[in-house]
Protein backbone atom coordinates (compact mmCIF):
# COMPACT_ATOMS: atom_id res chain seq x y z
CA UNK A 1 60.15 -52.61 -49.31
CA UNK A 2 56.92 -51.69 -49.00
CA UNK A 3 54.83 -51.93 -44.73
CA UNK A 4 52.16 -54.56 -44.65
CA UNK A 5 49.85 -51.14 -44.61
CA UNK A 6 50.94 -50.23 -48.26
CA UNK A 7 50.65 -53.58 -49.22
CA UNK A 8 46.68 -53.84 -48.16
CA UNK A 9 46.42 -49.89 -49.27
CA UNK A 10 47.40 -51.88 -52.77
CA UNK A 11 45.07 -54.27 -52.69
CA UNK A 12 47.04 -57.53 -51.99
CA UNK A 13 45.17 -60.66 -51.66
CA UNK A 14 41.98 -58.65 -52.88
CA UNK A 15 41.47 -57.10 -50.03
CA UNK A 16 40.72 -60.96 -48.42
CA UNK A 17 44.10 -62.13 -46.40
CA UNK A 18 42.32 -62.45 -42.60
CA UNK A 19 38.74 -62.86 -44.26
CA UNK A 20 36.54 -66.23 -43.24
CA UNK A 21 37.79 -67.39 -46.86
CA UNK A 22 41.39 -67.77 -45.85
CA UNK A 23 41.98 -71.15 -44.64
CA UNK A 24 41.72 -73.58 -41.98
CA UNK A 25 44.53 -72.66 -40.20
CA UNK A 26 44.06 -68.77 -40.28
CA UNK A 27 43.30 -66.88 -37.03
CA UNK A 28 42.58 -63.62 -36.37
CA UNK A 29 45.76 -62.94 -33.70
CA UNK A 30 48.08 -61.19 -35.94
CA UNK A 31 44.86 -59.20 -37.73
CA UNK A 32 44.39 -57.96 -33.79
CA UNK A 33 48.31 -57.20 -33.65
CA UNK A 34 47.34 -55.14 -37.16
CA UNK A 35 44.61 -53.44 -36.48
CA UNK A 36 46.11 -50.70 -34.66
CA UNK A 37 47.95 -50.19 -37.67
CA UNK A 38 45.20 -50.78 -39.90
CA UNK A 39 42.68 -48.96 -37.86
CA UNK A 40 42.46 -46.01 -40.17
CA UNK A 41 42.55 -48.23 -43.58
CA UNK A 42 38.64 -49.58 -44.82
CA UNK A 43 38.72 -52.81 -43.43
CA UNK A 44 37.76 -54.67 -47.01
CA UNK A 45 41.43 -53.95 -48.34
CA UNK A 46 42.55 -56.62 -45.34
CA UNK A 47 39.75 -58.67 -43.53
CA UNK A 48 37.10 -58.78 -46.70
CA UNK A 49 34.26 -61.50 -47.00
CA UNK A 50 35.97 -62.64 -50.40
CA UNK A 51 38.49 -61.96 -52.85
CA UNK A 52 37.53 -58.93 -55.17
CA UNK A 53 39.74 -58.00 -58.11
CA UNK A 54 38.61 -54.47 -58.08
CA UNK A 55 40.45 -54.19 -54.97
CA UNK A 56 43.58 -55.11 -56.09
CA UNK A 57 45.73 -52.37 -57.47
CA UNK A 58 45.64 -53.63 -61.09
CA UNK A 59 41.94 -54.67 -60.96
CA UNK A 60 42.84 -58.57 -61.52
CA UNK A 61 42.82 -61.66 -59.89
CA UNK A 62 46.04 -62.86 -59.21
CA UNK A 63 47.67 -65.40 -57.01
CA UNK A 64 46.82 -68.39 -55.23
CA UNK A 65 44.54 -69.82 -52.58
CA UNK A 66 45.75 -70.99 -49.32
CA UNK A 67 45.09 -74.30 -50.69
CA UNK A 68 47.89 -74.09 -52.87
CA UNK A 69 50.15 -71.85 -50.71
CA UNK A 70 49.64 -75.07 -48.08
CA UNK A 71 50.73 -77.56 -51.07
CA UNK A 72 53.70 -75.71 -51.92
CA UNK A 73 54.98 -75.19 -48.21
CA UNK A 74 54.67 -71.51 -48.39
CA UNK A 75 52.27 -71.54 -45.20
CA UNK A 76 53.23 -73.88 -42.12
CA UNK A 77 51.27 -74.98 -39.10
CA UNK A 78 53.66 -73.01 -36.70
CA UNK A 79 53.40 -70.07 -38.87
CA UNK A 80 50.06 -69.69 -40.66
CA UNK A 81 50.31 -65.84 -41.59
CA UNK A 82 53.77 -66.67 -43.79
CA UNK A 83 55.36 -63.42 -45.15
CA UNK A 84 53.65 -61.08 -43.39
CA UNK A 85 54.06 -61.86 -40.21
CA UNK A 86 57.85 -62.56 -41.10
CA UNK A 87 57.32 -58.53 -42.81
CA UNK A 88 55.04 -57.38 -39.51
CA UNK A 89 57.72 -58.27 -37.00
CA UNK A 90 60.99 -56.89 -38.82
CA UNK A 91 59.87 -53.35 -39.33
């Protein structure tokens, strides 16, 4: 499994997860709980102005927006970072 540090080294979310982009519900708490771990990794792999598919490893745009992620149920009120704070706080 890879750290939430790989996974931004690789691009995920296009280098936009905790950018203003992300959703209504995003805050920047876990991104301050990160950034220790983060502090050495360019900060547009994880806190970006927008989604860029040359970040991401295979240099496309894939996934969806937190729009959808809130219509499917994979992001909840009490728990607006979904998998990786779930990932962050098992390692």
């Amino acid at each position: 499994m890879l750290t939430p540090r790989e996974m931004f080294e690789k691009g995920v979310f296009g280098g936009a997860y905790f950018g203003p982009n992300a959703g209504p519900d995003m805050s920047r708490e876990l991104a301050d709980v990160l950034a220790d771990e983060l502090k050495e990794l360019d900060s547009d792999l994880w806190c970006a102005e927008r989604y860029l598919p040359r970040r991401n490893k295979f240099r496309i745009r894939s996934g969806l927006n937190y729009e959808q992620w809130m219509k499917y149920r994979w992001i909840h009120k009490q728990d607006p970072y979904g998998w990786l704070k779930l990932v962050y706080t098992a390692q």
